[in-house]
C-alpha atoms as a PDB file:
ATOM      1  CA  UNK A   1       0.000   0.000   0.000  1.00  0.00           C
ATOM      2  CA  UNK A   2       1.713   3.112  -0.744  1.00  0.00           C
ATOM      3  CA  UNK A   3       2.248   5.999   1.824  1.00  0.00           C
ATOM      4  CA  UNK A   4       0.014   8.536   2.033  1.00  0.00           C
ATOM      5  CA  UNK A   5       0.729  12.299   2.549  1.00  0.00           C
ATOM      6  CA  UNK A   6       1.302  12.850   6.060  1.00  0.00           C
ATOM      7  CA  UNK A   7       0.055  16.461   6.152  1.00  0.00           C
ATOM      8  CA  UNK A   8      -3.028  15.216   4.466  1.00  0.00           C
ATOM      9  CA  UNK A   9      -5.059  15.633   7.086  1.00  0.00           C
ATOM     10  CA  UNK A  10      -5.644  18.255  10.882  1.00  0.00           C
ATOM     11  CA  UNK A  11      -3.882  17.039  13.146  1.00  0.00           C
ATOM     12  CA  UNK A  12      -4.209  17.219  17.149  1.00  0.00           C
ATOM     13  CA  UNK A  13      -1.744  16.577  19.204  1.00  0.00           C
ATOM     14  CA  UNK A  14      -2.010  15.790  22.719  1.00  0.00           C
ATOM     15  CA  UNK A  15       0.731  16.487  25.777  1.00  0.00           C
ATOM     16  CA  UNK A  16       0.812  14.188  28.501  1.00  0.00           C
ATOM     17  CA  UNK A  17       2.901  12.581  31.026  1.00  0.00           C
ATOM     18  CA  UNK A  18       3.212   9.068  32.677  1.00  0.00           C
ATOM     19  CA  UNK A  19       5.069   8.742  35.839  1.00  0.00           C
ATOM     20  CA  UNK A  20       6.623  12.337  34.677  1.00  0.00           C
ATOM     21  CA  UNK A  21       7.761  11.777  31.405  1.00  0.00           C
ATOM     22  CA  UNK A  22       6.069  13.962  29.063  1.00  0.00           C
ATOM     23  CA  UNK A  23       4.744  12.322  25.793  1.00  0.00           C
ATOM     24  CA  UNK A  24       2.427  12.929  22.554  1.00  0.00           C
ATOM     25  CA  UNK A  25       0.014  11.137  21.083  1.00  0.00           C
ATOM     26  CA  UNK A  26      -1.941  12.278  17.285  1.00  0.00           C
ATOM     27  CA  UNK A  27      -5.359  12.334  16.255  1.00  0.00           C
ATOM     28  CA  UNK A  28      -6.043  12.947  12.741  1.00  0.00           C
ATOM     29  CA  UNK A  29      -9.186  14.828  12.183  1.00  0.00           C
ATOM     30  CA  UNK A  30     -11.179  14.930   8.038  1.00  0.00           C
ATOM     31  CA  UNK A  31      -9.920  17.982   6.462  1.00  0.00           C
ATOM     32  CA  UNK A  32     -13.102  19.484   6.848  1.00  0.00           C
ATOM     33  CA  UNK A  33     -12.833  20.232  10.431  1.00  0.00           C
ATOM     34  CA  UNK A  34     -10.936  23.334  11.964  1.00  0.00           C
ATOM     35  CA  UNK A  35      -9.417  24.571  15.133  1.00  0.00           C
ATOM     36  CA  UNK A  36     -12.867  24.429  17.069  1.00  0.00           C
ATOM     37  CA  UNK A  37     -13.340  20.887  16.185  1.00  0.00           C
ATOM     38  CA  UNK A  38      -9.821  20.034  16.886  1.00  0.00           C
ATOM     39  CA  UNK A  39     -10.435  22.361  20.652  1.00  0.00           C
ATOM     40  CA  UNK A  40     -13.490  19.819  21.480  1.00  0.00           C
ATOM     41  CA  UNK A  41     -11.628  16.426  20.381  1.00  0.00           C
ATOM     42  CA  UNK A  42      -9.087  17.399  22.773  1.00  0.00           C
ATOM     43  CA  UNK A  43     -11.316  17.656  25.442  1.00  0.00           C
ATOM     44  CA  UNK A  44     -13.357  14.486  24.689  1.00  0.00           C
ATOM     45  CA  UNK A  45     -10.038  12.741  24.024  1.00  0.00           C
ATOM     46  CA  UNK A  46      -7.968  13.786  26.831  1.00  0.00           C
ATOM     47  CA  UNK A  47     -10.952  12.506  29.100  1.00  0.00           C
ATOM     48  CA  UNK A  48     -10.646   9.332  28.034  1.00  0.00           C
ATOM     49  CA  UNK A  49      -6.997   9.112  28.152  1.00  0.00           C
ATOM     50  CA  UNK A  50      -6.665  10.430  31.678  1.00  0.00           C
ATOM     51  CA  UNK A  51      -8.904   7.335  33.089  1.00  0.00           C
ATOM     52  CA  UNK A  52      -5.550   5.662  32.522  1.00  0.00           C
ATOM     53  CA  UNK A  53      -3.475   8.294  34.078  1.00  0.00           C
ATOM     54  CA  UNK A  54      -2.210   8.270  37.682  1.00  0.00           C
ATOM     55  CA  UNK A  55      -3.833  11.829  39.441  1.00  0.00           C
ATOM     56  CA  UNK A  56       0.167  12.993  39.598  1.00  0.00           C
ATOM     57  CA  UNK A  57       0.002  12.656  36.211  1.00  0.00           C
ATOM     58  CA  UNK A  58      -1.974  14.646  33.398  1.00  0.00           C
ATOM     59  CA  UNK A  59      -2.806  16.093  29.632  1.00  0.00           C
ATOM     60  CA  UNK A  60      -1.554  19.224  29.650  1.00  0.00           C
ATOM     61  CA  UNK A  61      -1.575  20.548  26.626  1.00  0.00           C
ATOM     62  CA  UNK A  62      -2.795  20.218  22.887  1.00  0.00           C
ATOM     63  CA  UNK A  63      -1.715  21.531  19.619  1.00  0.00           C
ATOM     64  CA  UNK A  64      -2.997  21.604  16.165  1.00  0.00           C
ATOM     65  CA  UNK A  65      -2.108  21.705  12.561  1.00  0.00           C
ATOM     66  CA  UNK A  66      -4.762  22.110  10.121  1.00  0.00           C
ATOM     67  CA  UNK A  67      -4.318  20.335   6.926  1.00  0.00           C
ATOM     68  CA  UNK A  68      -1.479  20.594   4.144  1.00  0.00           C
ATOM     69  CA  UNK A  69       0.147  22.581   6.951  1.00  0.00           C
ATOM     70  CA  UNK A  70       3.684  21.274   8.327  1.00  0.00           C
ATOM     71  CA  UNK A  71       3.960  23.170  11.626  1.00  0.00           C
ATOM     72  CA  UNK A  72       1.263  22.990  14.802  1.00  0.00           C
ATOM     73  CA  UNK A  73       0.124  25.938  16.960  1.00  0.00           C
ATOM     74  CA  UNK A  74      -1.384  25.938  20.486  1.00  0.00           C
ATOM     75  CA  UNK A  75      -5.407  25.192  20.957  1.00  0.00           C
ATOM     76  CA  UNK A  76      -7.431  26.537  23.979  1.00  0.00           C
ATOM     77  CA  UNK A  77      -7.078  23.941  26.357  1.00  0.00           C
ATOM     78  CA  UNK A  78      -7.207  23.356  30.330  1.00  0.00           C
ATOM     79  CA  UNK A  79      -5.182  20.332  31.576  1.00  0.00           C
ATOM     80  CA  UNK A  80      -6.918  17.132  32.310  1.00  0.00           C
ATOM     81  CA  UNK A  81      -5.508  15.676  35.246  1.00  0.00           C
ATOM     82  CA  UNK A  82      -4.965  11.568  35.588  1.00  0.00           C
ATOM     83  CA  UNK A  83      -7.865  10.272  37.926  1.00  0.00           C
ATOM     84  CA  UNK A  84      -5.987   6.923  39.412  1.00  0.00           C
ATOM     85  CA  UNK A  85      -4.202   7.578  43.232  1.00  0.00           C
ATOM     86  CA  UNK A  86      -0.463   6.134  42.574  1.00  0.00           C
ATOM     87  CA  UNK A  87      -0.773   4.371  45.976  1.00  0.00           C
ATOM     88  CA  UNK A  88      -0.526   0.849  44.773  1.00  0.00           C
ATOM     89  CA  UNK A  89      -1.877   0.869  41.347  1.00  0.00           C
ATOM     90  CA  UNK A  90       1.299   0.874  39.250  1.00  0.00           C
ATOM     91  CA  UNK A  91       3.231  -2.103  37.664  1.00  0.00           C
ATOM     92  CA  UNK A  92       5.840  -3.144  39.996  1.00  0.00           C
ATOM     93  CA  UNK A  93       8.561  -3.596  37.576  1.00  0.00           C
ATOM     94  CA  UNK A  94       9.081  -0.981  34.653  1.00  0.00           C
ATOM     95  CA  UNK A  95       6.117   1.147  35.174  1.00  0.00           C
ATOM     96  CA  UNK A  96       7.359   4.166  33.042  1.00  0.00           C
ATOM     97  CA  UNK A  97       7.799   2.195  29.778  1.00  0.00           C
ATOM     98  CA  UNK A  98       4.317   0.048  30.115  1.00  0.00           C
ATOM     99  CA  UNK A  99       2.147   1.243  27.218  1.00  0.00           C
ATOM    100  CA  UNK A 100      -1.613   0.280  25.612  1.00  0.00           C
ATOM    101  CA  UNK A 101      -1.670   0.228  22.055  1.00  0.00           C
ATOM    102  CA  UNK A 102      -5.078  -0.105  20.289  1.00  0.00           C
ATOM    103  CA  UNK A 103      -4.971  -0.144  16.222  1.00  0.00           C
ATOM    104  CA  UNK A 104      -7.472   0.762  13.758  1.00  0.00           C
ATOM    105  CA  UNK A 105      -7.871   0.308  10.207  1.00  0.00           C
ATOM    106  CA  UNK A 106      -9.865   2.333   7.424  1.00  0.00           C
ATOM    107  CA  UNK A 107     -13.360   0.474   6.310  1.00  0.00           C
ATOM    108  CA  UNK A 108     -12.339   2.244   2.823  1.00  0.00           C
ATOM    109  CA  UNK A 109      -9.162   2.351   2.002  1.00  0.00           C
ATOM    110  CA  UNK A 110      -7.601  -0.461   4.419  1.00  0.00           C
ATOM    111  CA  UNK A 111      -5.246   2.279   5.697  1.00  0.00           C
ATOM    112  CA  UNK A 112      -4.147   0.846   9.020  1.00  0.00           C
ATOM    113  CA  UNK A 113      -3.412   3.907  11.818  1.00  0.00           C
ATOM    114  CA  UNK A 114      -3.034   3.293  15.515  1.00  0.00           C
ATOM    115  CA  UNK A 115      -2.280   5.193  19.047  1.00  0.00           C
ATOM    116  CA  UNK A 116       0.121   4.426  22.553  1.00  0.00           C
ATOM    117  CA  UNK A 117      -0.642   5.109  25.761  1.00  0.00           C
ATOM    118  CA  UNK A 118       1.760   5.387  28.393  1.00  0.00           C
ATOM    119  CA  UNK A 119       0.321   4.068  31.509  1.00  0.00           C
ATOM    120  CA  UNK A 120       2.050   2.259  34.860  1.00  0.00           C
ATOM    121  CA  UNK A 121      -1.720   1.632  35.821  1.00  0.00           C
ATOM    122  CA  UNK A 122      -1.451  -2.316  36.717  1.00  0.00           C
ATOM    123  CA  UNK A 123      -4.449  -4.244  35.557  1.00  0.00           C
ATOM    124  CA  UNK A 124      -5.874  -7.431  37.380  1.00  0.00           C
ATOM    125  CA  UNK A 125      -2.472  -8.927  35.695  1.00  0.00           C
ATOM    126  CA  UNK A 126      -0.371  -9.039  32.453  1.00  0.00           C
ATOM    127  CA  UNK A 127      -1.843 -11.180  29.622  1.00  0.00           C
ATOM    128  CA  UNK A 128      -0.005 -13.724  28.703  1.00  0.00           C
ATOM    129  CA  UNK A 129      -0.038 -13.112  24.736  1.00  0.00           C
ATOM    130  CA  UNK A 130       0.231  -9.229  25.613  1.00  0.00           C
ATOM    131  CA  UNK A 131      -2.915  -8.617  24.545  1.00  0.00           C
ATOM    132  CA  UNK A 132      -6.219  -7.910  26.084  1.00  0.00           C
ATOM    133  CA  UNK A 133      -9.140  -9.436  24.498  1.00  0.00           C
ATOM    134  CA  UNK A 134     -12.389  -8.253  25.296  1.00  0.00           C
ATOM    135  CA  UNK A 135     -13.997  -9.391  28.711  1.00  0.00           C
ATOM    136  CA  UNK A 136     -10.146 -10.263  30.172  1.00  0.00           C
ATOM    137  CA  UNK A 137     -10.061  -6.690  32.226  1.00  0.00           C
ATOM    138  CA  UNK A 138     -13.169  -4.370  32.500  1.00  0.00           C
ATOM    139  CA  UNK A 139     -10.856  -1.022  32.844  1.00  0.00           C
ATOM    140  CA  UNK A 140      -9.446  -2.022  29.829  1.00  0.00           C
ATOM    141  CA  UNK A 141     -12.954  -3.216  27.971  1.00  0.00           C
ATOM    142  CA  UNK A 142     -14.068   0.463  29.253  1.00  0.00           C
ATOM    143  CA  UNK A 143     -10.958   2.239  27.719  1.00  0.00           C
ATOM    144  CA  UNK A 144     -11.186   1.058  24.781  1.00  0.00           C
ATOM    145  CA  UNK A 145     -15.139   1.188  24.263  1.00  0.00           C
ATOM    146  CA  UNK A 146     -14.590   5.037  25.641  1.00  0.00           C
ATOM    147  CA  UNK A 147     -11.631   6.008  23.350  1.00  0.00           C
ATOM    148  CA  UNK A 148     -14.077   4.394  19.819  1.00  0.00           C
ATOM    149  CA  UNK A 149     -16.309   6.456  20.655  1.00  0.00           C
ATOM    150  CA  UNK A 150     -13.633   9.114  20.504  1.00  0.00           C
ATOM    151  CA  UNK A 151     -12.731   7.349  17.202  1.00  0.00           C
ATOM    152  CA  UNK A 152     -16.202   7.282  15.739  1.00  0.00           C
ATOM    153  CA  UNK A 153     -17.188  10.521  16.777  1.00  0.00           C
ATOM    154  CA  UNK A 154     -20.036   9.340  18.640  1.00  0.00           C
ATOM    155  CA  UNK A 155     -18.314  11.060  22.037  1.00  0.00           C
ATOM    156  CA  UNK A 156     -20.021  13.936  21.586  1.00  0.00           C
ATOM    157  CA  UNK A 157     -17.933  16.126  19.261  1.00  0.00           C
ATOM    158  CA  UNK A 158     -20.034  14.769  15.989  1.00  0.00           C
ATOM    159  CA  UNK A 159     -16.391  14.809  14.852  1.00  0.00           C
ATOM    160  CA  UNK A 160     -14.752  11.560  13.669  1.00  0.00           C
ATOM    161  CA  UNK A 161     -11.171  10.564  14.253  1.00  0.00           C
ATOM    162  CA  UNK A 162      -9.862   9.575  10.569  1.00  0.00           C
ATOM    163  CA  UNK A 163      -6.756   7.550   8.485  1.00  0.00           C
ATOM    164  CA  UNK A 164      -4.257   9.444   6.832  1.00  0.00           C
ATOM    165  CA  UNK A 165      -6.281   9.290   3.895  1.00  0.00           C
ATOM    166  CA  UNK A 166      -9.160  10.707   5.566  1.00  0.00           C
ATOM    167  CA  UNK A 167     -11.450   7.968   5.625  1.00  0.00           C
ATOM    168  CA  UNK A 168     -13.272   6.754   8.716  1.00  0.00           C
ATOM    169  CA  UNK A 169     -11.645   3.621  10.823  1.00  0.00           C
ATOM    170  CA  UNK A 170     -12.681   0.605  12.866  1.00  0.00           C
ATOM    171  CA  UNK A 171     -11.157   0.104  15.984  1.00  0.00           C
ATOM    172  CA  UNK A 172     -10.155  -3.204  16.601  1.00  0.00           C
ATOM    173  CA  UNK A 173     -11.675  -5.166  19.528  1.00  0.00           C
ATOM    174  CA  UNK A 174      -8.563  -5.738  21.044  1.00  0.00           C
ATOM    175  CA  UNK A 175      -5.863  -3.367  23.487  1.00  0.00           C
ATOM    176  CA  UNK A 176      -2.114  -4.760  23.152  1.00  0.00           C
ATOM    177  CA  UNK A 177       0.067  -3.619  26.138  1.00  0.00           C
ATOM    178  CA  UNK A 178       3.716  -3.990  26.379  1.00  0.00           C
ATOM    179  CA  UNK A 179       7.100  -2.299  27.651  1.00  0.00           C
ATOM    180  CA  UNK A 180       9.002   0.079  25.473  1.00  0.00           C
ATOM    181  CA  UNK A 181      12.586  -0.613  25.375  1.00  0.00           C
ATOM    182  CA  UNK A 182      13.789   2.481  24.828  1.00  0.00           C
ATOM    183  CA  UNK A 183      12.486   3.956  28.538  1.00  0.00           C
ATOM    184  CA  UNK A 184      14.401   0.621  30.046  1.00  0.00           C
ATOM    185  CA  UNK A 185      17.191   1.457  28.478  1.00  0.00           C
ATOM    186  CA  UNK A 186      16.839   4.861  29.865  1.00  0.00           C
ATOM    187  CA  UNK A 187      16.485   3.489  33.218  1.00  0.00           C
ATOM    188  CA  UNK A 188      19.711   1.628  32.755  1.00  0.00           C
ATOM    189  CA  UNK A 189      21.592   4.663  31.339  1.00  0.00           C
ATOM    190  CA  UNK A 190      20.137   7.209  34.477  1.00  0.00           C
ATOM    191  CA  UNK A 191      20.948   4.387  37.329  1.00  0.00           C
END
């Protein structure tokens, strides 16, 4: 499948940190939409994402670049804090490189697209294939049914989360989780 354009679409990114390390994660929204829509998305989207989030933790900030455009610029936007106390609900080993990963692919064009999540919220324990399949961990079932919705557009916003060819997606039933290698390595490096 060839590549698409990556400027194609708006984008909206969103700030965050886990355990204090600040990262980003996109959201590419039809061409059709503008600042406003991309201003509401982050809202709706950084709601979902902070049920996930220890409360030390939080989206901070969100930036947008509309389409064709190779540079993003600030949105209106008030920090949503993480809503999990850190008090025993973190992995015990490697919590700052644990990350959900739920994929997506376009019901047009077959454009696959995806988004991590940096979490060290522990779950009722790691799957054995890495994967959580629904009904294995309601938090997880509850994420991901929350952050479709984001997906689909049906959180509220009327606004659709799209491929890089601007076609809607299907989120897959599934949430992967895993341990980046790069933030062990990190840990190795700092101790």
């Amino acid at each position: 499948m060839a590549p698409g354009d990556p400027n194609f679409t708006g984008r909206l990114y969103l700030d965050y940190t886990s355990v204090g390390t600040q990262h980003t994660v996109m959201l590419r929204l039809p061409t059709t939409s503008g600042v406003s829509d991309a201003v509401d998305k982050a809202v709706s989207a950084a709601t979902v994402i902070a049920t996930r989030m220890l409360s030390t933790d939080s989206v901070f900030a969100a930036r947008y670049s509309d389409p064709g455009s190779d540079f993003t610029l600030p949105i209106a936007f008030t920090a949503v804090p993480g809503v999990i106390a850190p008090s025993g609900n973190t992995w015990l080993q490697d919590p700052e490189s644990a990350f959900l990963s739920i994929r997506a692919r376009s019901t047009t064009s077959g454009k696959r697209s995806g988004w991590q999540f940096y979490t060290p919220i522990s779950t009722v324990g790691w799957p054995a294939n890495n994967r959580f399949e629904p009904g294995e961990s309601a938090p997880i079932d509850t994420f991901r049914i929350n952050w479709t919705s984001v997906v689909e557009g049906t959180d509220g916003t009327l606004v659709p989360v799209v491929a890089i060819d601007d076609t809607l997606m299907q989120v897959y039933s599934y949430v992967n989780i895993a341990l980046n290698s790069y933030w062990q390595r990190k840990q190795r490096i700092s101790s």
